[in-house]
Protein backbone atom coordinates (compact mmCIF):
# COMPACT_ATOMS: atom_id res chain seq x y z
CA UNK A 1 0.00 0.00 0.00
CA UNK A 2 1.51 3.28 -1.11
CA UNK A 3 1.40 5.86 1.16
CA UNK A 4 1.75 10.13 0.60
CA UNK A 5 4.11 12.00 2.06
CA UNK A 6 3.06 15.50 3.10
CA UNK A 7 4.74 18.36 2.80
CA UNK A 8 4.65 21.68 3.81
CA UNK A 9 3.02 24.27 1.71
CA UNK A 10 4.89 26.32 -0.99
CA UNK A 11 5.95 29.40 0.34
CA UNK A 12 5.34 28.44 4.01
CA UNK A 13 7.84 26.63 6.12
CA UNK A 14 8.92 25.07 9.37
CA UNK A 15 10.99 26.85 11.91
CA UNK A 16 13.16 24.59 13.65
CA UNK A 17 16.60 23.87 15.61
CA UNK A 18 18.76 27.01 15.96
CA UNK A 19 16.20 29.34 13.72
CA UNK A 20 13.67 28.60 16.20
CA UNK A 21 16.01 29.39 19.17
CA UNK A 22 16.53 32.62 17.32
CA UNK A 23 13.19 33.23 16.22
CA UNK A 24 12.32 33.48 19.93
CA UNK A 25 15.47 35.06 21.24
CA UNK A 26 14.29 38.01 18.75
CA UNK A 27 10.74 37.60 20.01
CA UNK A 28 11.45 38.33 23.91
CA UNK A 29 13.70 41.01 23.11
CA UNK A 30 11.75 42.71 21.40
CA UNK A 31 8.66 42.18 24.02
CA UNK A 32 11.13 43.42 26.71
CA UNK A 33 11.62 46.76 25.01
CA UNK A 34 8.20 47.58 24.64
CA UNK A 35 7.16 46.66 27.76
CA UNK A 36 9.71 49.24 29.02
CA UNK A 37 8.07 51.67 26.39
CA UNK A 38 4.84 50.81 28.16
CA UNK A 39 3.32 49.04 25.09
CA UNK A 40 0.28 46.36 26.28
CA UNK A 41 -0.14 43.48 24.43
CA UNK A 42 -3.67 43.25 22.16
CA UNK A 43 -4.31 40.54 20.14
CA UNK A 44 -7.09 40.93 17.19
CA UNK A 45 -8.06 36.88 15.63
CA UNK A 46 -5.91 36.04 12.33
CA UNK A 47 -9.24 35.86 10.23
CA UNK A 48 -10.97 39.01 9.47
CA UNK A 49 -14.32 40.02 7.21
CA UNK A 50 -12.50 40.93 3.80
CA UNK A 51 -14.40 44.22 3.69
CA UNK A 52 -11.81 45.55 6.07
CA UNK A 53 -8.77 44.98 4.13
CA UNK A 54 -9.91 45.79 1.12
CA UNK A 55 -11.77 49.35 2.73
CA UNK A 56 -8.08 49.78 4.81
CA UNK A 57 -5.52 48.51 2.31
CA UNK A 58 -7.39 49.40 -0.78
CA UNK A 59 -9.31 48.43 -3.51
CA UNK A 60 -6.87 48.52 -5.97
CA UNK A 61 -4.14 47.48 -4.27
CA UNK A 62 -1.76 44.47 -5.33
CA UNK A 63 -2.14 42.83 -2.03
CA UNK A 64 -6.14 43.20 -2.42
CA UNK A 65 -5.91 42.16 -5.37
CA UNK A 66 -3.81 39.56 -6.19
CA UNK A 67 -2.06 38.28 -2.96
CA UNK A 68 -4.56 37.32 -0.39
CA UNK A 69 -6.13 34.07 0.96
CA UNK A 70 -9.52 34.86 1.43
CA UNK A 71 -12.52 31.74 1.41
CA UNK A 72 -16.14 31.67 1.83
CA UNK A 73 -17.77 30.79 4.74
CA UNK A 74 -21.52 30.27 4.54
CA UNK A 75 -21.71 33.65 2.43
CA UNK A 76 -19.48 35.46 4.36
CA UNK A 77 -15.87 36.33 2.68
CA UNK A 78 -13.07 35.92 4.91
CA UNK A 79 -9.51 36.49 4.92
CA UNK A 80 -6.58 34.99 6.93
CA UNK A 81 -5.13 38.48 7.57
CA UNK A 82 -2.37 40.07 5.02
CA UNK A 83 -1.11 42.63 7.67
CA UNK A 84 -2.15 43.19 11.88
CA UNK A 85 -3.13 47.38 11.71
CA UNK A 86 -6.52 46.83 10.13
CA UNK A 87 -7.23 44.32 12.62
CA UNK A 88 -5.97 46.42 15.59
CA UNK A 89 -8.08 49.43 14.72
CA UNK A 90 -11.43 47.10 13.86
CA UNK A 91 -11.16 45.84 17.45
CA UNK A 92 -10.03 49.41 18.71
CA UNK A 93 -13.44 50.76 17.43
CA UNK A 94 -15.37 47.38 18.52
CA UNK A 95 -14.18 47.85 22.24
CA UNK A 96 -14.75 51.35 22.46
CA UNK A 97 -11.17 52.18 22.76
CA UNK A 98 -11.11 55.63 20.32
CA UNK A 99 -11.10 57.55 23.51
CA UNK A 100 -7.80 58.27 25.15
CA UNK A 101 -4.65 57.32 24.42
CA UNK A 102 -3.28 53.71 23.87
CA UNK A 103 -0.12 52.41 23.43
CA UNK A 104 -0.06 48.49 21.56
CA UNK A 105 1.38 45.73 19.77
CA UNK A 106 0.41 42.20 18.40
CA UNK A 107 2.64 39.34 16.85
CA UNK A 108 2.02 36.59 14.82
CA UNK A 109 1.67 34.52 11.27
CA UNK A 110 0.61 37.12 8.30
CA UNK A 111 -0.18 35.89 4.91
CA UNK A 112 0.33 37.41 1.56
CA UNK A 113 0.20 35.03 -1.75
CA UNK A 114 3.38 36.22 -2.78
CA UNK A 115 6.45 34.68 -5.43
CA UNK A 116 8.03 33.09 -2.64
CA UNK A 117 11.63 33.96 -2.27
CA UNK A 118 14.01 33.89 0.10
CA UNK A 119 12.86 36.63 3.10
CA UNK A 120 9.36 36.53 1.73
CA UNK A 121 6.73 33.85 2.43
CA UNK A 122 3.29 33.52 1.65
CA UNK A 123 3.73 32.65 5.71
CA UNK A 124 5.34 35.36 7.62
CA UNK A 125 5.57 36.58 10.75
CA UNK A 126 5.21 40.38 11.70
CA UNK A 127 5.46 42.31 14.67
CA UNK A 128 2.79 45.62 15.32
CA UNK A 129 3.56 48.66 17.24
CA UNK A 130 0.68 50.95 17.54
CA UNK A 131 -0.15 54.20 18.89
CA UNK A 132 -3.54 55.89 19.27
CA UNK A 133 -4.55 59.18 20.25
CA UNK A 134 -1.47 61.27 20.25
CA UNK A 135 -1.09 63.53 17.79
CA UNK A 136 2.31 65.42 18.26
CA UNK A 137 5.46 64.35 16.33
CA UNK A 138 7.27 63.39 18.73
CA UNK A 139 5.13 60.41 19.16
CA UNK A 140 6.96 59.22 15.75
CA UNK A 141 9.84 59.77 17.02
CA UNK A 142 9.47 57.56 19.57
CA UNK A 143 8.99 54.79 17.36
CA UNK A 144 12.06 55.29 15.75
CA UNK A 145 13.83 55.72 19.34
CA UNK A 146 12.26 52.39 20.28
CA UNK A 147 13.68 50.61 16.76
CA UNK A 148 16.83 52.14 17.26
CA UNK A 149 17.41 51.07 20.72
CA UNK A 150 15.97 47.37 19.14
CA UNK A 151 18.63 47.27 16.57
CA UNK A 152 21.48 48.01 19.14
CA UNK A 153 20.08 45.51 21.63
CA UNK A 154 20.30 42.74 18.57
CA UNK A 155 23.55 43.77 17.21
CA UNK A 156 22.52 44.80 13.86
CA UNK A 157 22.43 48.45 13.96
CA UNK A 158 25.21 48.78 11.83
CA UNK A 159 23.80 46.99 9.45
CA UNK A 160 20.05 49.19 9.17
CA UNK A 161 19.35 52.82 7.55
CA UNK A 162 16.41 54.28 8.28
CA UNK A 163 14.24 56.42 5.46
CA UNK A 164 11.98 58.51 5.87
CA UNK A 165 9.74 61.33 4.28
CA UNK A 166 6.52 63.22 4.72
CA UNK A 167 3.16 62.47 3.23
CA UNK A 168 2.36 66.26 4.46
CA UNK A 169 -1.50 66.71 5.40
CA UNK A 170 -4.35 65.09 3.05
CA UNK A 171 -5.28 68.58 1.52
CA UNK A 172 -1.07 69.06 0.33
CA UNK A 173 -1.23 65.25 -0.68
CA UNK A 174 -4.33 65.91 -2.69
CA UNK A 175 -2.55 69.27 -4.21
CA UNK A 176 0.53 67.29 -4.87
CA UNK A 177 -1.36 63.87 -6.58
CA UNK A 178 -3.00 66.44 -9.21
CA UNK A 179 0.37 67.69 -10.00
CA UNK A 180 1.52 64.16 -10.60
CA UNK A 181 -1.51 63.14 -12.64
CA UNK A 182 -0.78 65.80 -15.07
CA UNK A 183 3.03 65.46 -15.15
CA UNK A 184 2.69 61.28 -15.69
CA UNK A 185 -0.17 61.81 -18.27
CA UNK A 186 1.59 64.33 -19.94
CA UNK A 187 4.65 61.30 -20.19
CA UNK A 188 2.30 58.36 -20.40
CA UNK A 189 4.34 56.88 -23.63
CA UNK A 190 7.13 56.29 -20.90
CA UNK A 191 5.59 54.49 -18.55
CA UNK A 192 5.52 50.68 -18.02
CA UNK A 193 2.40 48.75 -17.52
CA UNK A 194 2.68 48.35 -13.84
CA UNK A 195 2.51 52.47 -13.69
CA UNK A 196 0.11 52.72 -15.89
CA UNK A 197 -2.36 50.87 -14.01
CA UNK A 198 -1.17 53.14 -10.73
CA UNK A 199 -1.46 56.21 -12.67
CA UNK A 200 -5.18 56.01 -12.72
CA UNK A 201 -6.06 54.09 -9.38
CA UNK A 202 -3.00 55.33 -7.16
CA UNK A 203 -0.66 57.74 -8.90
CA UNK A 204 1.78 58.22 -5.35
CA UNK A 205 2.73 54.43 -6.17
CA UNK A 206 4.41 55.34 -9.31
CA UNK A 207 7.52 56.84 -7.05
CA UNK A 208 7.99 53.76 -5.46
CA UNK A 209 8.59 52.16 -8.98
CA UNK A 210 11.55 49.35 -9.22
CA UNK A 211 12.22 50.13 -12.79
CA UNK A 212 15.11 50.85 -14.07
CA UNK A 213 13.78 52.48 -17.18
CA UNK A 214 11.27 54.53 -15.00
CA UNK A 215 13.87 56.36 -12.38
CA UNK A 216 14.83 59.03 -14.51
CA UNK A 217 11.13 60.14 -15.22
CA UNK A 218 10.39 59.92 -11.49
CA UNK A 219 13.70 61.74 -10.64
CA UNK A 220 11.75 64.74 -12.46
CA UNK A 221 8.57 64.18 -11.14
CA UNK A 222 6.92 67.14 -8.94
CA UNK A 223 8.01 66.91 -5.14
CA UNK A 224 5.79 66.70 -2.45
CA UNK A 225 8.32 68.95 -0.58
CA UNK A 226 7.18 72.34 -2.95
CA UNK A 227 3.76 71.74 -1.57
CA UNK A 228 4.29 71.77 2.22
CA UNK A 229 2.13 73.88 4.45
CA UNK A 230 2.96 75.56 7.70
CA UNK A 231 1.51 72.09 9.57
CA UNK A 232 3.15 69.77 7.39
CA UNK A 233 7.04 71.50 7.70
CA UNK A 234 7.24 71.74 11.73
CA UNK A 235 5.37 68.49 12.22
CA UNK A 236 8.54 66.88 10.22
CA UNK A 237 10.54 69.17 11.68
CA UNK A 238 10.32 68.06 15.02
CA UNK A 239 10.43 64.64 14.07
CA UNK A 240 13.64 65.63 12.26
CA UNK A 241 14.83 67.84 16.06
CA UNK A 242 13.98 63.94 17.98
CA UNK A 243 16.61 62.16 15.68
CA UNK A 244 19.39 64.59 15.37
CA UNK A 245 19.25 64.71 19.03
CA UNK A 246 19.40 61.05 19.93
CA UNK A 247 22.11 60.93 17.47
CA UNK A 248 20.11 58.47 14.80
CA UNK A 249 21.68 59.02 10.92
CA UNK A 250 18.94 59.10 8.78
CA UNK A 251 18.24 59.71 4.93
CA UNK A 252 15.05 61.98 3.52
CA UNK A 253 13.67 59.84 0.51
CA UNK A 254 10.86 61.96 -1.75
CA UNK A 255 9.88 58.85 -3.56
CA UNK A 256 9.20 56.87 -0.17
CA UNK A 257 5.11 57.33 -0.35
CA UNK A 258 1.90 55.43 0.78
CA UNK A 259 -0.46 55.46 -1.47
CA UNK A 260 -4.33 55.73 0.63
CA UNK A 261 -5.81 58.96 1.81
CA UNK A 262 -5.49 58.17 5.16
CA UNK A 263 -1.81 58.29 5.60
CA UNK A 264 -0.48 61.55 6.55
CA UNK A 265 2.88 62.97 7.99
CA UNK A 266 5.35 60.56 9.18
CA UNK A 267 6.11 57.57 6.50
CA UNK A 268 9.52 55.97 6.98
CA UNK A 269 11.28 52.41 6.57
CA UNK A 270 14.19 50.30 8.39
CA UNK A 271 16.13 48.62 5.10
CA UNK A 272 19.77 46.96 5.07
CA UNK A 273 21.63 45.97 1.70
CA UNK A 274 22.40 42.94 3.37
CA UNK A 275 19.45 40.77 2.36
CA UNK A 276 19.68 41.31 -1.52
CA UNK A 277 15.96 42.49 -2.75
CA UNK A 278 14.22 41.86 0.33
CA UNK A 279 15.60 44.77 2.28
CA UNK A 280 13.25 46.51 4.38
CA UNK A 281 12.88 45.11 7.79
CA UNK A 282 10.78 47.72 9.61
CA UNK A 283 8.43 50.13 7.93
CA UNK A 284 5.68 52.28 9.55
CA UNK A 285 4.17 55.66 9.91
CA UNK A 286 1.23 57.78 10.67
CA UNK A 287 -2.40 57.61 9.64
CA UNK A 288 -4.14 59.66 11.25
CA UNK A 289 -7.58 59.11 9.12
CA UNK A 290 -7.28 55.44 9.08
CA UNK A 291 -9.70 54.41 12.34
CA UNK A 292 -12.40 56.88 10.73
CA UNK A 293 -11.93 55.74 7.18
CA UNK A 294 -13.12 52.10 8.79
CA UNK A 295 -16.11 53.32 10.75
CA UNK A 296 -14.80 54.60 14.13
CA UNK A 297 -14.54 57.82 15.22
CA UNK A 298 -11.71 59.94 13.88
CA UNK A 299 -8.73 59.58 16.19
CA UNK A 300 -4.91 60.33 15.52
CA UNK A 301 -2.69 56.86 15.02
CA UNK A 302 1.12 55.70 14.22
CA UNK A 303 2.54 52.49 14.06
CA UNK A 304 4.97 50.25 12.75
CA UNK A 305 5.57 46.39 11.26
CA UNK A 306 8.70 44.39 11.78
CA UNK A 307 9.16 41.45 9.53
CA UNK A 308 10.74 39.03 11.97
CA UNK A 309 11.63 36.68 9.33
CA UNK A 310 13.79 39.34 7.52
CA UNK A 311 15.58 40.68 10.71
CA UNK A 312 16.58 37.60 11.98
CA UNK A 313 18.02 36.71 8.45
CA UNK A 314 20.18 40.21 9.00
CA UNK A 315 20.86 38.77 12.12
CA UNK A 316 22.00 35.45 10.75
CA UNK A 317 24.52 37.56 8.37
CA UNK A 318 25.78 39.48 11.34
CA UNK A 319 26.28 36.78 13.17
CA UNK A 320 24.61 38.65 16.52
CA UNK A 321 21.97 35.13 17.80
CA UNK A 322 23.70 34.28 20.77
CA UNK A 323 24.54 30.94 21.72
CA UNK A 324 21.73 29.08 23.64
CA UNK A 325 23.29 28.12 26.61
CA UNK A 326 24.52 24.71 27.52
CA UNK A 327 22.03 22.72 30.19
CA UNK A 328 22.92 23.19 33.40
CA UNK A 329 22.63 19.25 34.34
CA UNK A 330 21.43 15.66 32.68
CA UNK A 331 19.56 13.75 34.99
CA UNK A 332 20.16 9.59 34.35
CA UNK A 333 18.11 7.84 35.51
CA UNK A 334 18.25 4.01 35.81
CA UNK A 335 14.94 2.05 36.67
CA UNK A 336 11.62 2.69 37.08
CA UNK A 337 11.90 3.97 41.35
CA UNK A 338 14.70 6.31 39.64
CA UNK A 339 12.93 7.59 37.44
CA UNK A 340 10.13 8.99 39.52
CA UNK A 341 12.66 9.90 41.82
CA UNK A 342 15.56 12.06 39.39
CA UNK A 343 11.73 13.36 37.69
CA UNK A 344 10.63 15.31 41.20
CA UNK A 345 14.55 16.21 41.66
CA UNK A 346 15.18 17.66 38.56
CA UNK A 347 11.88 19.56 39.10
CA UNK A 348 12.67 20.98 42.59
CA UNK A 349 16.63 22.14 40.24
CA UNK A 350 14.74 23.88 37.66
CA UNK A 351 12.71 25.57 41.00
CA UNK A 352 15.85 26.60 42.54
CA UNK A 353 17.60 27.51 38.80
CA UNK A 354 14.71 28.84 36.60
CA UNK A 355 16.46 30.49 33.73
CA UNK A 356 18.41 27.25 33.50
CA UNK A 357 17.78 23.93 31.23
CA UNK A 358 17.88 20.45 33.35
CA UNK A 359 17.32 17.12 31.40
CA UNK A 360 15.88 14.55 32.55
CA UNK A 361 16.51 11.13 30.33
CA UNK A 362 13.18 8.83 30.01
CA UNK A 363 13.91 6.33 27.94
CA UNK A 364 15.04 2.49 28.89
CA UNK A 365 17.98 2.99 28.00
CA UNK A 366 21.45 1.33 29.56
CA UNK A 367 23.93 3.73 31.47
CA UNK A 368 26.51 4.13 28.50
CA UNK A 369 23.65 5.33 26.09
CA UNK A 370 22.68 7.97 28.92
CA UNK A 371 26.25 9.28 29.71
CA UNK A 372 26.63 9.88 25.44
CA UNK A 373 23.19 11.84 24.81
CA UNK A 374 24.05 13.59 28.19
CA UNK A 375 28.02 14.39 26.53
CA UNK A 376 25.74 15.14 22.96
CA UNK A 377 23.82 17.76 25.11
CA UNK A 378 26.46 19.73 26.53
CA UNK A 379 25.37 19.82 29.69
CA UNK A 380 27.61 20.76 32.79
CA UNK A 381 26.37 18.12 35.01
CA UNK A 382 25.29 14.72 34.92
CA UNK A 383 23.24 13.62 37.68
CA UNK A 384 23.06 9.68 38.12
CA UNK A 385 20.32 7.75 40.19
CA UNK A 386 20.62 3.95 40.27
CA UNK A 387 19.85 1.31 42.86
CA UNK A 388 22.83 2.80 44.98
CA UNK A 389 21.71 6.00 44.99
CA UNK A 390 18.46 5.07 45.68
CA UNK A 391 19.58 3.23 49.16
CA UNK A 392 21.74 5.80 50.09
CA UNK A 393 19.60 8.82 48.77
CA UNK A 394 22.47 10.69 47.44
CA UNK A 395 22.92 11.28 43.98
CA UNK A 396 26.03 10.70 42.01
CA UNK A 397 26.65 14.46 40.45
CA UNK A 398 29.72 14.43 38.24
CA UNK A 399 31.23 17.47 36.07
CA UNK A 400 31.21 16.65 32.69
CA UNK A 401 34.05 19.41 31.91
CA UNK A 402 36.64 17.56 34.37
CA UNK A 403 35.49 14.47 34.95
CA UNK A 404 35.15 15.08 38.35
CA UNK A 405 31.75 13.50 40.65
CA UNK A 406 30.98 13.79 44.60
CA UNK A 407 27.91 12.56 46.22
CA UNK A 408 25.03 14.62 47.12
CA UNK A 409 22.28 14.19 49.16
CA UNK A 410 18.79 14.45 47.35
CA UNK A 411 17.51 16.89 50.58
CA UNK A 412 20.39 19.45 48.79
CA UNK A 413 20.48 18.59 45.26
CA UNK A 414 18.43 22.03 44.47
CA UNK A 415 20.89 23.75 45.95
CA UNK A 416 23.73 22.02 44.73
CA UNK A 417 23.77 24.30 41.80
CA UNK A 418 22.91 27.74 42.77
């Protein structure tokens, strides 16, 4: 009888071993720092009505349109979500939460139905940083604070660049769009497919064209930067004032846009060149109109998303994932009564040492076997219980680094190891 064997699907995979470890190394730091930036967790469900990505993300979007996984259920259209905001701000409004200030962040599996490649999966896993009801710049800035401080606590922050720009306010946006209308129309024989199809559905897009052929035109395209207000200038201005202060290099990028009404000031990215195409790690800014453009009241918002798959892959380059610590001890165990007995023990050890790994071995297995997978697992210390120990209820403890072993009673086996 032939049997299938499964495997995972394309453009999602299985985090294991050392990536693991690092996967949630990366994790708790980055949980630590925001808890000391007073972010509380808030976790929206991965499936969403597809109304509210294709009302937040847009309608003629590439991710709308082409790249997510969305099913029916009974009549009802869902999607397994392609990014965390939308989500975050549909429960904001559900819970009543537009009043006041919040400060936020989720984690988890997103899904896009991208080309996979290496750094992007149809599978990927995002951190989101949110902020609601603070309007002043320097709440931005404090975003980029907190991802600056994350990249030296990770040991990559030689390795990041951080661009930014302004989107201005939605009337110098809407000022600035007409001006690019007219100049891409007025050039529409030099413009590729891809910016053809923005030109009429979301002309900002254009400017964050990959083509080659296209960066001169855009190079000459209008500036959003000739049609700053008053509002728009000192609101990046003091963003500007927070970095050059805390000493973070930074580059001003005109063609770095987002292309929905709803964005406004504040639009910046994290990239590296060490991770070929897939270079941004971190990319976020302000949208202030985004909770009202879903159905809440209208209430000022900034945020961020940090592709954990693509940092720790910079951190995999840099060579910054720390070493998991060894175990502390290997507990063999020989018989049935042992085994009961080294299972409490090595409990009351990891009691007494709780940032520590102890090992217990479970398996009939024969002395020799137990002393190599305890050598295999680096421990420090094997602890052996046997029919001597047993009577004499001391355990054999010996140092696997110098081969050197003393008897200790089971009463101070715990604190044997502090």
């Amino acid at each position: 009888m032939t049997t299938n064997t499964f495997q995972s699907i394309r453009g999602m995979r299985d985090l294991l071993g050392d990536e693991a470890d690092g996967f949630e190394y990366l994790s708790d730091t980055i949980r630590c720092l925001l808890r000391a930036y007073g972010y509380r967790p808030f976790h929206p469900p991965i499936l969403e009505n597809t109304g509210l990505f294709s009302r937040s993300i847009g309608e003629g979007t590439d991710v709308v349109e082409k790249e997510m996984f969305t099913f029916d259920d009974h009549g009802d259209s869902l999607t397994m979500r392609p990014e965390a905001t939308a989500g975050i701000v549909r429960a904001l409004i559900q819970n009543g939460m537009t009043f006041g200030s919040h400060k936020l962040w989720t984690a988890g599996p997103m899904f896009r139905r991208e080309r996979p490649q290496k750094g992007r999966y149809r599978q990927f896993h995002q951190f989101s940083v949110e902020t609601f009801g603070v309007a002043e710049p320097e709440q931005d800035a404090e975003h980029l604070l907190l991802a600056a401080e994350l990249w030296q606590n990770l040991g990559i922050a030689e390795h990041v660049r951080l661009k930014l720009n302004t989107l201005a306010t939605p009337a110098v946006r809407e000022n600035f769009r007409q001006a690019l209308v007219a100049y891409f129309t007025a050039h529409q024989e030099a413009l590729d497919d891809d910016s053809k199809h923005r030109l009429t559905k979301n002309p900002l897009r254009i400017l964050d064209s990959k083509n080659p052929a296209m960066q001169p035109l855009i190079a000459s395209a209008p500036k959003l930067s000739d049609y700053w207000d008053d509002v728009s200038s000192k609101h990046f201005q003091r963003v500007l004032a927070c970095l050059d202060a805390a000493g973070i290099a930074y580059d001003i990028d005109a063609t770095l846009v987002r292309g929905l009404d709803y964005y406004n000031h504040t639009v910046y990215e994290w990239v590296t060149d060490k991770l070929g195409a897939q270079g941004t790690i971190c990319g976020g800014g302000r949208y202030d109109g985004l909770t009202q453009h879903i159905g809440g009241k209208a209430t000022p918002a900034v945020g961020f998303g940090l592709g954990i798959d693509r940092t720790l892959l910079l951190m995999q380059a840099a060579g910054s994932i720390p070493q998991t610590p060894s175990p502390l001890a290997y507990f063999i165990l020989l018989g049935e009564t042992a085994t009961v007995t080294g299972l409490l023990l090595a409990a009351k050890v990891r009691r007494t040492c709780p940032t520590r790994e102890v090992l217990t071995h479970l398996a009939d297995s024969g002395i020799k076997a137990q002393f190599k997978k305890a050598n295999q697992s680096g421990a420090h210390y094997a602890v052996i219980i046997g029919e001597d120990e047993l009577r004499q209820q001391r355990a054999s403890v010996k140092n696997l680094t110098d081969g050197s072993q003393e008897s200790v009673a089971f009463a101070d086996i715990a604190d044997y190891f502090i």
